[in-house]
Every structure is written in C-alpha cells, then in structure tokens.
C-alpha atoms as a PDB file:
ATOM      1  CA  UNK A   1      78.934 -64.860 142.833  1.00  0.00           C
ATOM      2  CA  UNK A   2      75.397 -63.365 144.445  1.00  0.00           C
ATOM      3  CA  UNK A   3      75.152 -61.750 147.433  1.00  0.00           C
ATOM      4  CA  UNK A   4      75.417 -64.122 149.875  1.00  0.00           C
ATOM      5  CA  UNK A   5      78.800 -65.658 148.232  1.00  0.00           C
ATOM      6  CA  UNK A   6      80.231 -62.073 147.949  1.00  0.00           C
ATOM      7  CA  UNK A   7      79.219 -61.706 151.560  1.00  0.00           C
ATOM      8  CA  UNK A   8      80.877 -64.628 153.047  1.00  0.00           C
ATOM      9  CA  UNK A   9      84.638 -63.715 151.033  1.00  0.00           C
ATOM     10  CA  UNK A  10      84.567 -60.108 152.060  1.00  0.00           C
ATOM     11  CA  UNK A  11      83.778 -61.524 156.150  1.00  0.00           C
ATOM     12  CA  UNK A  12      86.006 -64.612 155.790  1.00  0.00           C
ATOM     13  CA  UNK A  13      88.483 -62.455 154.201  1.00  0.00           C
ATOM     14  CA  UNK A  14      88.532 -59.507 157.272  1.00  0.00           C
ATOM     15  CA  UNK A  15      88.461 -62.362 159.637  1.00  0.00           C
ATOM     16  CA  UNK A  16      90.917 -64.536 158.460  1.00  0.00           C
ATOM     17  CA  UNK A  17      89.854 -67.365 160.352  1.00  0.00           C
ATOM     18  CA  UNK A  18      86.996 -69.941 159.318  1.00  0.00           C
ATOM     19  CA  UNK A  19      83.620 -69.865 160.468  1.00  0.00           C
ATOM     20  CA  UNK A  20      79.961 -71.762 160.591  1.00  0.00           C
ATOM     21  CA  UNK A  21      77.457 -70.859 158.723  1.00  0.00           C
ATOM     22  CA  UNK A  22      75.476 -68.932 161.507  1.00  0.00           C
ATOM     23  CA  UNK A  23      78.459 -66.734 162.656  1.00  0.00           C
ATOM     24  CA  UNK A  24      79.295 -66.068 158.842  1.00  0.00           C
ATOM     25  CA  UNK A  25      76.235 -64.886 158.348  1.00  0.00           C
ATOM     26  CA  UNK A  26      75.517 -62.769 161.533  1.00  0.00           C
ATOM     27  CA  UNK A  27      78.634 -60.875 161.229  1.00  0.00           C
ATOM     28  CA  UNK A  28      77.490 -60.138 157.281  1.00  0.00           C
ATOM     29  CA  UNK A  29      73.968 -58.554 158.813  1.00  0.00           C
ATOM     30  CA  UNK A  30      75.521 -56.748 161.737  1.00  0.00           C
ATOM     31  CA  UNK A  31      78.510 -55.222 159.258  1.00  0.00           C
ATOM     32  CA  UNK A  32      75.945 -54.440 156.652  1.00  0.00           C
ATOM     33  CA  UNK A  33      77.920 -56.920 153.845  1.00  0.00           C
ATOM     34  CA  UNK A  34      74.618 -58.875 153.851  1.00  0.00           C
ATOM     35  CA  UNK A  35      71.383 -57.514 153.480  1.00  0.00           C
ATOM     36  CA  UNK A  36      68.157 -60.512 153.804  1.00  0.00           C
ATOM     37  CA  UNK A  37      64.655 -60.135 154.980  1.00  0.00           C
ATOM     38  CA  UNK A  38      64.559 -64.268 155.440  1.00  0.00           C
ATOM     39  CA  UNK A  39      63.630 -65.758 158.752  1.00  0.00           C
ATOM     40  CA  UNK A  40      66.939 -67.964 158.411  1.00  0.00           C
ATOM     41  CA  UNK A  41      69.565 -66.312 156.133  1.00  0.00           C
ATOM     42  CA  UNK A  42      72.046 -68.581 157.841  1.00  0.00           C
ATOM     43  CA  UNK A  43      70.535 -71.876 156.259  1.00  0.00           C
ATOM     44  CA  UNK A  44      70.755 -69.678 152.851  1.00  0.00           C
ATOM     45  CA  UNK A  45      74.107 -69.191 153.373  1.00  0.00           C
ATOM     46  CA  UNK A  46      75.131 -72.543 154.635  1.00  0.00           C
ATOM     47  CA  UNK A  47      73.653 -73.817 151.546  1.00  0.00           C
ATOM     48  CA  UNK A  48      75.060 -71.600 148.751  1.00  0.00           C
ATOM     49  CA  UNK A  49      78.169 -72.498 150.467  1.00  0.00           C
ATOM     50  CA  UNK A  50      77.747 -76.421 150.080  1.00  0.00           C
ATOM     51  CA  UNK A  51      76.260 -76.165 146.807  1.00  0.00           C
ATOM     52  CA  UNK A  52      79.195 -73.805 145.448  1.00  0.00           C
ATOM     53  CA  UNK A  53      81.563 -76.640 146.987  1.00  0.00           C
ATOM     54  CA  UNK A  54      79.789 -79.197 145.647  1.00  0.00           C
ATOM     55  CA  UNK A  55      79.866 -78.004 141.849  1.00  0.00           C
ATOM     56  CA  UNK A  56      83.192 -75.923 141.581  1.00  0.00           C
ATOM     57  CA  UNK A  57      85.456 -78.748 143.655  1.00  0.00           C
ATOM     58  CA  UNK A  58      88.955 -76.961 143.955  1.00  0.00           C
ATOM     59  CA  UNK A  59      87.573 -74.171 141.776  1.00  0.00           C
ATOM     60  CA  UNK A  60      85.663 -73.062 144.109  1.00  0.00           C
ATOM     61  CA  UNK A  61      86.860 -69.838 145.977  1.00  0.00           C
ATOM     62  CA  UNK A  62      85.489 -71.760 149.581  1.00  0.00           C
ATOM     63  CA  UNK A  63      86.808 -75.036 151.137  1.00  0.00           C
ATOM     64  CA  UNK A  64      85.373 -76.773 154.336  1.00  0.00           C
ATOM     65  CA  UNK A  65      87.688 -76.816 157.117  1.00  0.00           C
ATOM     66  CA  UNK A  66      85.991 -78.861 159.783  1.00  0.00           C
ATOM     67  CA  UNK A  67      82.404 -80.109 160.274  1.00  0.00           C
ATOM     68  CA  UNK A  68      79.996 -77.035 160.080  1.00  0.00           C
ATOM     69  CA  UNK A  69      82.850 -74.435 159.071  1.00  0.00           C
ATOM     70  CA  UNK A  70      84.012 -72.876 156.047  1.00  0.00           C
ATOM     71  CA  UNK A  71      86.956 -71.095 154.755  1.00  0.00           C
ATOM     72  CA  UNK A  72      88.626 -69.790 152.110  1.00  0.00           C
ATOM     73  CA  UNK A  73      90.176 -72.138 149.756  1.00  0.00           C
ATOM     74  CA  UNK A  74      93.356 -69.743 149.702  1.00  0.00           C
ATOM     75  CA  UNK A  75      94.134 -71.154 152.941  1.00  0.00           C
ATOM     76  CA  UNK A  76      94.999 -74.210 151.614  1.00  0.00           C
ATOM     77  CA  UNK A  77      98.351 -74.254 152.709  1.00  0.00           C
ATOM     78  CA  UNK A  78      97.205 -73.593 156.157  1.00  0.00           C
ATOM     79  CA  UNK A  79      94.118 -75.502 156.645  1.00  0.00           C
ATOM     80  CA  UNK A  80      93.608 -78.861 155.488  1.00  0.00           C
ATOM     81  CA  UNK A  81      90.217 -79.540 153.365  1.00  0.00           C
ATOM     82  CA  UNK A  82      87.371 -81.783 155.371  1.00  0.00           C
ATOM     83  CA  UNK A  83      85.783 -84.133 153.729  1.00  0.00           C
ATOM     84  CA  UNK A  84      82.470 -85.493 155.562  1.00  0.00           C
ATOM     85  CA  UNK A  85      81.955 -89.173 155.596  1.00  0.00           C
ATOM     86  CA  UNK A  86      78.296 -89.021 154.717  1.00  0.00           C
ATOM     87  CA  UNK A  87      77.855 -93.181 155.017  1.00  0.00           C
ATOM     88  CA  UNK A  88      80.422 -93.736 157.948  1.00  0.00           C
ATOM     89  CA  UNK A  89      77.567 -95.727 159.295  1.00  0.00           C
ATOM     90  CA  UNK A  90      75.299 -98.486 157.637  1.00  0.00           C
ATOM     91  CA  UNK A  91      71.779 -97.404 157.313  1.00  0.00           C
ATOM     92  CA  UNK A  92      70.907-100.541 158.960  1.00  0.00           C
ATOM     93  CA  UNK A  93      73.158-100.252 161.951  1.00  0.00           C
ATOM     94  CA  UNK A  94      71.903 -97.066 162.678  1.00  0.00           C
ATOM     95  CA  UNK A  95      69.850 -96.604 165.932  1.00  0.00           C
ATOM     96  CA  UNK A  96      65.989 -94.989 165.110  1.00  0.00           C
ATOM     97  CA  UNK A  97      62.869 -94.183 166.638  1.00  0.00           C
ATOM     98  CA  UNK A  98      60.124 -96.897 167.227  1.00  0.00           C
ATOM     99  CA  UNK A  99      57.575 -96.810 169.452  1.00  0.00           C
ATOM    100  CA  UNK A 100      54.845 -99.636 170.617  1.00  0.00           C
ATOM    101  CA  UNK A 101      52.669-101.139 167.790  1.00  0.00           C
ATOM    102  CA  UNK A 102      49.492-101.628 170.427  1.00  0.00           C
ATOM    103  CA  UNK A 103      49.507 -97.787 170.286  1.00  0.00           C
ATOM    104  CA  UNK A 104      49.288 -97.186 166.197  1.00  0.00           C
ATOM    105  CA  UNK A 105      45.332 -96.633 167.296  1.00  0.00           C
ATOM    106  CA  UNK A 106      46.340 -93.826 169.102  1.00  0.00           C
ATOM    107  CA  UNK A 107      47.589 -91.745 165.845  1.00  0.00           C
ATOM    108  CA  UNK A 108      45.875 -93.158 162.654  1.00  0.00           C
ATOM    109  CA  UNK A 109      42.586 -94.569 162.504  1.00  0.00           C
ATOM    110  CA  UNK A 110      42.758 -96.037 158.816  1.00  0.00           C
ATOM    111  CA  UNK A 111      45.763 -96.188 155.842  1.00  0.00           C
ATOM    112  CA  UNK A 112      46.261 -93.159 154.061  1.00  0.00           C
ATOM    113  CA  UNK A 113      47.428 -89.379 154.953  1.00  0.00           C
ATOM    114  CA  UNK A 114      46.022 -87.976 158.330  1.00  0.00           C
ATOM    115  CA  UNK A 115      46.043 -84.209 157.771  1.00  0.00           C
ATOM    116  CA  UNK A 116      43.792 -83.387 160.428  1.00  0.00           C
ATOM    117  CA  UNK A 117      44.682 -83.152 164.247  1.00  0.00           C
ATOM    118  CA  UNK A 118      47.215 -85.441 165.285  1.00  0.00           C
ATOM    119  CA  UNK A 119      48.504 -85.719 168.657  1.00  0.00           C
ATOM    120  CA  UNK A 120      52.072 -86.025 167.541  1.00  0.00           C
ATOM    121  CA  UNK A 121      53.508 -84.913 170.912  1.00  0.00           C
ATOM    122  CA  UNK A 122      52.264 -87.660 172.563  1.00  0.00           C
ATOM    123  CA  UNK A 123      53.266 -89.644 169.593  1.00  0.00           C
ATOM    124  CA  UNK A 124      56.871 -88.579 170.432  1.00  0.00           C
ATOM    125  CA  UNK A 125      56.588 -89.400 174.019  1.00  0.00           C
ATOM    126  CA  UNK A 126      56.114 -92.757 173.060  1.00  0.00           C
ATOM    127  CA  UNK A 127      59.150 -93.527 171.057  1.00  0.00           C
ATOM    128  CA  UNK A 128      62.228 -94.937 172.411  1.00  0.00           C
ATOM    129  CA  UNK A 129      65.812 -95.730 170.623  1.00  0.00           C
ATOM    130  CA  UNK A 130      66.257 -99.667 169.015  1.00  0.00           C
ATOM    131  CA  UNK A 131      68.548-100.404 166.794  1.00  0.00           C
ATOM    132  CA  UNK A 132      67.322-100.599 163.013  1.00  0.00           C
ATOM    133  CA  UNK A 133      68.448-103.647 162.730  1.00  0.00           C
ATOM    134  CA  UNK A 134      66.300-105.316 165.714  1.00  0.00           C
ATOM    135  CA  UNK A 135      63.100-103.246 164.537  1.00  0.00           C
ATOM    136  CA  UNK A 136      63.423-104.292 161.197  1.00  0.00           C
ATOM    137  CA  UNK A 137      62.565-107.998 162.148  1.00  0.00           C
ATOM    138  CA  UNK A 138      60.155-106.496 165.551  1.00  0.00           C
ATOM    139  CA  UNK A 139      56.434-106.607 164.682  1.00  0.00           C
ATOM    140  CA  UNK A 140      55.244-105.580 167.848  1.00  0.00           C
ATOM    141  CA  UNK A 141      57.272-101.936 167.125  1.00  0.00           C
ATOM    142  CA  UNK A 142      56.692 -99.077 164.772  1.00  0.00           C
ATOM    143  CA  UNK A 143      59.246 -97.294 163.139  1.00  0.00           C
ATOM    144  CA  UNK A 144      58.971 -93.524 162.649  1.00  0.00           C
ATOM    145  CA  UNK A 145      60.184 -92.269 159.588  1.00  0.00           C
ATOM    146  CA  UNK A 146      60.129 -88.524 157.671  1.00  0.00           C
ATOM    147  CA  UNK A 147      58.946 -88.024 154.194  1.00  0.00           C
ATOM    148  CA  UNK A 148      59.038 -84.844 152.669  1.00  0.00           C
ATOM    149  CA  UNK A 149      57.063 -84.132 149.520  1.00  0.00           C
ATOM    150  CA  UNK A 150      59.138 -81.385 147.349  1.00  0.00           C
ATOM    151  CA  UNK A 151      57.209 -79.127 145.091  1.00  0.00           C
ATOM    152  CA  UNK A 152      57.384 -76.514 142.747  1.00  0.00           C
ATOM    153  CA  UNK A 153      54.892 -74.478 140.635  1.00  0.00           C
ATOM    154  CA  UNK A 154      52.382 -77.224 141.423  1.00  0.00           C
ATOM    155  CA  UNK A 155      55.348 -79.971 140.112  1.00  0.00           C
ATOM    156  CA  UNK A 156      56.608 -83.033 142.375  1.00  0.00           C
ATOM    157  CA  UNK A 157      60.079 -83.882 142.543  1.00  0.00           C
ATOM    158  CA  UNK A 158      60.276 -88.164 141.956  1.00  0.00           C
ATOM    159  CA  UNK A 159      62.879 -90.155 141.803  1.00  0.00           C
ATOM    160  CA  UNK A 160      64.019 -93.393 141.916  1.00  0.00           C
ATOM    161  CA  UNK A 161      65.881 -96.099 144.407  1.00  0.00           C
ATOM    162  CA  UNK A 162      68.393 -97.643 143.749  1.00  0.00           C
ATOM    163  CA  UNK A 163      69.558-100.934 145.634  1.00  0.00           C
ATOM    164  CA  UNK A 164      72.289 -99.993 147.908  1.00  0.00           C
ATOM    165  CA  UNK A 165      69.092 -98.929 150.119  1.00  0.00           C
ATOM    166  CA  UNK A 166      69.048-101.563 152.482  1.00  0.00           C
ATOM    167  CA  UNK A 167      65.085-101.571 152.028  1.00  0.00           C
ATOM    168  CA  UNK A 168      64.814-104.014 149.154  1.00  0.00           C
ATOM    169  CA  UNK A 169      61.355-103.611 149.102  1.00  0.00           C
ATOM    170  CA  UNK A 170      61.981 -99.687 147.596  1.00  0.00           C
ATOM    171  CA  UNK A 171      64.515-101.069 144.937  1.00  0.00           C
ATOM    172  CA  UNK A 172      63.692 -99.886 141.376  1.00  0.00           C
ATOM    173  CA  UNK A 173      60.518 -97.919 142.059  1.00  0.00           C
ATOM    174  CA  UNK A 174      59.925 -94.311 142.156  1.00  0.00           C
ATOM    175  CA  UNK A 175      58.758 -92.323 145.140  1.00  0.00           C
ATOM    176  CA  UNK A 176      57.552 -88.684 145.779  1.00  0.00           C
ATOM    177  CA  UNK A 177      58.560 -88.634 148.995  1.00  0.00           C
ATOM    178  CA  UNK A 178      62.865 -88.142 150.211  1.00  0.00           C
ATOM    179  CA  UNK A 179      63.577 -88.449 154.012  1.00  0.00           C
ATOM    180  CA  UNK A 180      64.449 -91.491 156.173  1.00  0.00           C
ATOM    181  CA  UNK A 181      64.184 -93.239 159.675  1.00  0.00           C
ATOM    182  CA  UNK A 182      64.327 -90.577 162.387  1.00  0.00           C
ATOM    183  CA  UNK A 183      67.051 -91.097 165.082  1.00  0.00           C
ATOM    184  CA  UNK A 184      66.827 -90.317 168.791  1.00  0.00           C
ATOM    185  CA  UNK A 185      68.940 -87.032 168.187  1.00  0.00           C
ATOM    186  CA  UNK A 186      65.712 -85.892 166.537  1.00  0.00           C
ATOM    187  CA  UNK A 187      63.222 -85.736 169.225  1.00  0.00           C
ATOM    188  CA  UNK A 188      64.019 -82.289 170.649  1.00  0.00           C
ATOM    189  CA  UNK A 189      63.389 -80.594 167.399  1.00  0.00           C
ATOM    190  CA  UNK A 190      60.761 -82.305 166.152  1.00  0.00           C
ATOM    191  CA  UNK A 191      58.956 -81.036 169.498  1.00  0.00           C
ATOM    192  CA  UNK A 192      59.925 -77.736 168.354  1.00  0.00           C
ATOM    193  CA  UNK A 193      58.548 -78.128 164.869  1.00  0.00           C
ATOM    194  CA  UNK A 194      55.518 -79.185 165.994  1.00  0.00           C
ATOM    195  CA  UNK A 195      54.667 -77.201 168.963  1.00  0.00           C
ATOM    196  CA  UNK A 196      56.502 -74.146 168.993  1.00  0.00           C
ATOM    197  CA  UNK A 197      57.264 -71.665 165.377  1.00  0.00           C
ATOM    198  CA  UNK A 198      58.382 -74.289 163.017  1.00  0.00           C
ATOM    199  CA  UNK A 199      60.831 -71.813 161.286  1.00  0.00           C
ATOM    200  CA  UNK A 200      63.475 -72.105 164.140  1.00  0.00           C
ATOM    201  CA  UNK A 201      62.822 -75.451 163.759  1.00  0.00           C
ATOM    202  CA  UNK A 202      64.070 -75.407 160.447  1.00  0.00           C
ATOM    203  CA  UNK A 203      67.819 -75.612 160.242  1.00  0.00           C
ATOM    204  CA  UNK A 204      67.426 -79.285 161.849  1.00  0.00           C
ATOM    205  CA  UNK A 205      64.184 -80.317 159.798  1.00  0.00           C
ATOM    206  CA  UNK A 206      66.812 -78.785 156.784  1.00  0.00           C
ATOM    207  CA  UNK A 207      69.265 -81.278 158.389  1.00  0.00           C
ATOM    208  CA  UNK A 208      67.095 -84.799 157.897  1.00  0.00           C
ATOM    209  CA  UNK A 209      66.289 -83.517 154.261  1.00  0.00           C
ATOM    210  CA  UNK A 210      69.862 -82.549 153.377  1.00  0.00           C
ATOM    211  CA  UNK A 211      71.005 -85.881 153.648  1.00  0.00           C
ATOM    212  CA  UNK A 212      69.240 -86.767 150.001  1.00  0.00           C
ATOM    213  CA  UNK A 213      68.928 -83.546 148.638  1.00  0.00           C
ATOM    214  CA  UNK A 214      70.851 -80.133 148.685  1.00  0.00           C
ATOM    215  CA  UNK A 215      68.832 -77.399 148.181  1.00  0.00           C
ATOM    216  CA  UNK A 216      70.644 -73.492 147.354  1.00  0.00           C
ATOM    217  CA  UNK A 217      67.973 -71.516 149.664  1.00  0.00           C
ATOM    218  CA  UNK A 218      66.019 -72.608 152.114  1.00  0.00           C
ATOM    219  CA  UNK A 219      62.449 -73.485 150.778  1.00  0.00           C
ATOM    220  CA  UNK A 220      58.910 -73.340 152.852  1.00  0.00           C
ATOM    221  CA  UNK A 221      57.997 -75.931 154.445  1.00  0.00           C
ATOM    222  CA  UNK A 222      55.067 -77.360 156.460  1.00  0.00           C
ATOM    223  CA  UNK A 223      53.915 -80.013 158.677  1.00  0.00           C
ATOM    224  CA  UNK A 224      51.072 -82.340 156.678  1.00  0.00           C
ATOM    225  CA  UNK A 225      50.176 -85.246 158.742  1.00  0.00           C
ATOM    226  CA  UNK A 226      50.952 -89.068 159.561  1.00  0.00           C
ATOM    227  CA  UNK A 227      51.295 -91.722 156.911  1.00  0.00           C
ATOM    228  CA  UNK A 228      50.328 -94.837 157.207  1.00  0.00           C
ATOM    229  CA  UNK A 229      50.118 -98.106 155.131  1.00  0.00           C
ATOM    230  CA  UNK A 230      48.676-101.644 155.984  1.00  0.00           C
ATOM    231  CA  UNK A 231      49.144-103.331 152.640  1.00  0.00           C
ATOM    232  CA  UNK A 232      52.022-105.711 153.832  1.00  0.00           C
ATOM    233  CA  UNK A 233      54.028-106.765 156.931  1.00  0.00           C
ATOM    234  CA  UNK A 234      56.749-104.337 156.135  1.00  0.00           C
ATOM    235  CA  UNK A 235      54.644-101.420 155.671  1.00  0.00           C
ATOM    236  CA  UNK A 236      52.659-101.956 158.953  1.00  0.00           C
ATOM    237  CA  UNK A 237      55.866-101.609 160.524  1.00  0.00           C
ATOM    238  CA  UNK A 238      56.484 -97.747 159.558  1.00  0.00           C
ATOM    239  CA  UNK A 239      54.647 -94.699 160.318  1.00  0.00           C
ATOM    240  CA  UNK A 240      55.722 -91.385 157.899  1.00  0.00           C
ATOM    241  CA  UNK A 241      55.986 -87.908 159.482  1.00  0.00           C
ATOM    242  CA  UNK A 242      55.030 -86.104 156.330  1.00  0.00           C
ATOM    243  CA  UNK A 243      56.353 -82.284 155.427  1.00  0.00           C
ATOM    244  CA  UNK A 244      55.423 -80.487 152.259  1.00  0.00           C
ATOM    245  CA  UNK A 245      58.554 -78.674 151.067  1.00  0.00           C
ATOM    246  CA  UNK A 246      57.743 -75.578 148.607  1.00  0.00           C
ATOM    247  CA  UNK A 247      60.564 -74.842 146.404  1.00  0.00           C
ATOM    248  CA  UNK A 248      61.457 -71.069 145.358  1.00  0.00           C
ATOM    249  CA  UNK A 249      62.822 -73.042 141.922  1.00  0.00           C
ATOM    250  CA  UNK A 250      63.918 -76.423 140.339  1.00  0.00           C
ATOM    251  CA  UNK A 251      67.490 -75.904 141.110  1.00  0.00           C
ATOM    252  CA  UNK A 252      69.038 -79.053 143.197  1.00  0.00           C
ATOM    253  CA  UNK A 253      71.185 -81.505 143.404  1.00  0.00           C
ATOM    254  CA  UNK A 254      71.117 -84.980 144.809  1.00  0.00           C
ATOM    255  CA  UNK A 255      72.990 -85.538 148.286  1.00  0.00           C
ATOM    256  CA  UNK A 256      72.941 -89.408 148.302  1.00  0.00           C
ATOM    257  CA  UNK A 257      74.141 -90.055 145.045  1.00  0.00           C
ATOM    258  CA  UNK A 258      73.828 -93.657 143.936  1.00  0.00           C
ATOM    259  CA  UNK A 259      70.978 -94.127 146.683  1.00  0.00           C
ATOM    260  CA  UNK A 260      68.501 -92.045 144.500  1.00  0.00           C
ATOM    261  CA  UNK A 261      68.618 -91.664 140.542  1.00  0.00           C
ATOM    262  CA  UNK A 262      66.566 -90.213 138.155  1.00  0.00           C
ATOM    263  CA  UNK A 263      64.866 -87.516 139.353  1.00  0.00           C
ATOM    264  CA  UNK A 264      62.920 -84.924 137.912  1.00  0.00           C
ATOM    265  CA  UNK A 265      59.343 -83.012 138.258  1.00  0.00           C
ATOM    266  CA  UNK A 266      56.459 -84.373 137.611  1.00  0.00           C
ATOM    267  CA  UNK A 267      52.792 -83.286 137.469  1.00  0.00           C
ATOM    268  CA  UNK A 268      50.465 -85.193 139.243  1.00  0.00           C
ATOM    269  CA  UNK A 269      48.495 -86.354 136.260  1.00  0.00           C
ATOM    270  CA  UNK A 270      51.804 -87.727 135.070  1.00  0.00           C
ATOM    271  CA  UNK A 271      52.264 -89.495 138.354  1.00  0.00           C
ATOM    272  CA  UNK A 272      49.106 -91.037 138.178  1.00  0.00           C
ATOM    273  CA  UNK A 273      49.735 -92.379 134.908  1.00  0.00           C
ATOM    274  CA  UNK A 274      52.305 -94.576 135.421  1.00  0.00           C
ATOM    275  CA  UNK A 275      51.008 -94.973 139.607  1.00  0.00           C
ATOM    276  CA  UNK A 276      52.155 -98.690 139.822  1.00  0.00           C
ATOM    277  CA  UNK A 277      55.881 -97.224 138.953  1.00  0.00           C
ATOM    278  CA  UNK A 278      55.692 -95.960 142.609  1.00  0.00           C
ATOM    279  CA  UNK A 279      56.269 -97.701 146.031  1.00  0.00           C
ATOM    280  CA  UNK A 280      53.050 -97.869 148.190  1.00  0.00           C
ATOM    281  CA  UNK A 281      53.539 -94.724 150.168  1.00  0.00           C
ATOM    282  CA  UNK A 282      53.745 -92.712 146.913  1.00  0.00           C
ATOM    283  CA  UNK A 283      50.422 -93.888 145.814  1.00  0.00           C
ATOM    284  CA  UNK A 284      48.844 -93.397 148.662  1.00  0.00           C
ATOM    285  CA  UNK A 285      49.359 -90.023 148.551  1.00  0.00           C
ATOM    286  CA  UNK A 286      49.244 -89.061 145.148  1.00  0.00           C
ATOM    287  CA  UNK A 287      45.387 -91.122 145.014  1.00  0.00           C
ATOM    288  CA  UNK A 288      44.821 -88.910 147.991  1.00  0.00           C
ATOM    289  CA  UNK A 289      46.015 -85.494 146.376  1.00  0.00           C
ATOM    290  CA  UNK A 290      44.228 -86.229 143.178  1.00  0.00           C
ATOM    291  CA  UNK A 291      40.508 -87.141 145.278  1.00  0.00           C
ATOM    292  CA  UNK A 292      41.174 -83.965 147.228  1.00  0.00           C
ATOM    293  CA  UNK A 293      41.400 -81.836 143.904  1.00  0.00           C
ATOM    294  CA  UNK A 294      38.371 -83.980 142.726  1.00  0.00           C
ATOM    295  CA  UNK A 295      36.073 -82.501 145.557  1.00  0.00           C
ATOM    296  CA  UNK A 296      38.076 -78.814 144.931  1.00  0.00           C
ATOM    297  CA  UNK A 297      36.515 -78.688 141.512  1.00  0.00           C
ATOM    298  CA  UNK A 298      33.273 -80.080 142.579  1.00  0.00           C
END
C-alpha cells in the first residue's frame, strides 16, 4: 500500500465508522498519519481509493459503503457494499446546457480553438437546462460540452468510441479529447473554475472527467479555450469547453468501459498521420497544435 492507502486503514481503523474522502483525509493531516504538500490531497485519496477498488474487487482491504464513503472491507458483515449505477440514466435523456445559437458570435469568431480571451462568464449566463433529447434535433440552440485533452511527457491519450454512444456520428473514430455534455448542476463550479482559483474548483472539474477516466492522483489541469466546428449540422450545434489535463504518469484506467476502447498515448506526429482516423474536433485541434509548434520553431 503507499501512503495514502496506509493512511486511510490506520484512520478508518481508529474510527470504526466509514467516511468520505475529504474527512478521511483531513483527519490523516490533522493526526499526522498523512503527510502531502498537494493543494487537494483529498481528490488523491478519493482516487487511490476507487482505483484500489476498482482493481483488487473483494481483495481489496476497502469497500464503498454509500455514495462518496468508504470503509473497510472487514465490515462486511456490518455494512453492505454500494455499488454506483454509473448509466442509471440514458445519455440522451439526460438534461444539459444549451444556450441561444444567435449568440455563438458572442464567443467564437471562426472554427477552431479560441485560446485567447473569452468571455465565458457571460457565456454561462446564457445557458439554460433542455433536455438532450429536444436539443439534439434544436438548431436554433447550442449545446455546451467539456473536452479535456490528457497529456503526458508531451504524449496524448486517444481512444476510440464505441457505439453505445448515442452520438452515431463519433462511432468508430478516435478522439483526443474525453468529457461530455455539461448539465445544469455544473454551472456553479464552472464559475468557480473560471473566475476564482481553479484548484478548488477541481474536485468537481475531477468529477465531469471521472466519468470516462479514473485517474490515481489528481493531475494539473488548465482552462484552454472554446471549441468550435462548422463543418456539418451536428457540429454547429456544440460548443467544447476545452481543459488541458497534465498527467504526473500513464497510469489509468477507463471509467466508461465499453463507451471508449482502445486507448493509448500518442505523439502528435503519430496523430497526424493517421488525422482522418479522428472525429472533427480532434483534428481541429491537433492541425492547430502542430501550426502552433510550426511558428515555435520558426
């Protein structure tokens, strides 16, 4: 076990009772069982936690014993195991985030990644709750949706969809990009991310991204810019809220398993060689990141 799994037996183990990941972790700093310079050791925690879970099953020394706590797996007998329901709920019943299409002027000028200033609180103002399956067939509404570009060591994580994503248009190509349509829960913290330090925003930015991909540690990430696309119908219907994610290491694991499939890192040179493997988004931005290093080395 590291530190942080050591940690959370010794606390759970005084205790006796189970506990969330925050309160886990704050009695491990305050009793000196956990020592961590990181701006959210609780997110660390959390996710050692899930990922232990995850691997070891019934071998693992921790069990989850509601949503958001964890416990010793020695306590079967007294607790009984949760299991979330990760797809209680059809993607495309889902309610999401849309906001007026006369107003896409208002955010991106062009197709392509805006990195420079965008007025994304206003942007938020705008949107409004519809449910995904009116939007989907609503021109005259834009849907806002996250994409987070993983990295390590200069590597991108791809992968591929598979069809039980209810956007057929995504089935069989690769992307660089994980995330999904943002819901009207996600408002409040995406103001925070945006406007205020986006490290307390991160335990709920960690949230949208956990949903395809489970990470052990929390990585770095970053606010880019809006993505936009104009190619077809269906693409001038979403607008991406775009995060770089900086991994500490290639360790992972895939959340949504049988959504995504093989994934793997790739260098951008190998991305570009086999570009029209990728859905539109993807290429957008890897043409983009591949220009930008063009006028670097110039």
């Amino acid at each position: 076990m590291g530190d942080y799994l050591d940690a959370a037996k010794e606390i759970l183990t005084v205790v006796g009772i189970p506990l969330s990941a925050r309160d886990l972790t704050a009695r491990a700093l305050n009793s000196g069982t956990l020592e961590s310079e990181g701006s959210t050791p609780w997110q660390t925690m959390k996710s050692k936690l899930s990922t232990n879970i995850m691997n070891k099953r019934e071998k693992s020394a921790f069990m989850r014993t509601g949503a958001g706590l964890f416990g010793l797996r020695a306590w079967a007998n007294e607790y009984e195991e949760y299991i979330a329901n990760r797809f209680k709920k059809r993607p495309i019943d889902e309610d999401i985030l849309v906001f007026p299409a006369t107003l896409l002027a208002d955010f991106v000028g062009e197709p392509g990644l805006h990195c420079g200033e965008c007025d994304v609180e206003a942007l938020l103002r705008a949107c409004y709750s519809m449910p995904r399956v009116k939007a989907e067939d609503d021109p005259s509404v834009i849907q806002l949706v996250s994409f987070y570009l993983v990295q390590h060591d200069k590597m991108m994580l791809t992968h591929k969809r598979t069809k039980r994503l209810p956007e057929s248009r995504l089935h069989g190509f690769y992307s660089v990009g994980f995330g999904g349509h943002l819901n009207p829960d996600d408002i409040p913290t995406l103001f925070i991310s945006q406007f205020s330090d986006i490290r307390s925003a991160l335990p709920y930015i960690m949230r949208e991204l956990e949903e395809e991909l489970i990470l052990p540690r929390a990585p770095e990430i970053d606010f880019c810019g809006l993505l936009y696309d104009d190619a077809r119908q269906v693409s001038r219907q979403h607008l991406g809220m775009v995060y770089d994610v900086q991994l500490e290491s290639r360790e992972f694991e895939i959340g949504e398993r049988g959504f995504l499939t093989n994934p793997q890192f790739e260098s951008l040179e190998n991305i570009l060689a086999h570009i029209d493997d990728f859905e539109n988004w993807s290429q957008l931005i890897a043409r983009q990141i591949a220009r930008q290093l063009a006028l670097t080395i110039r």
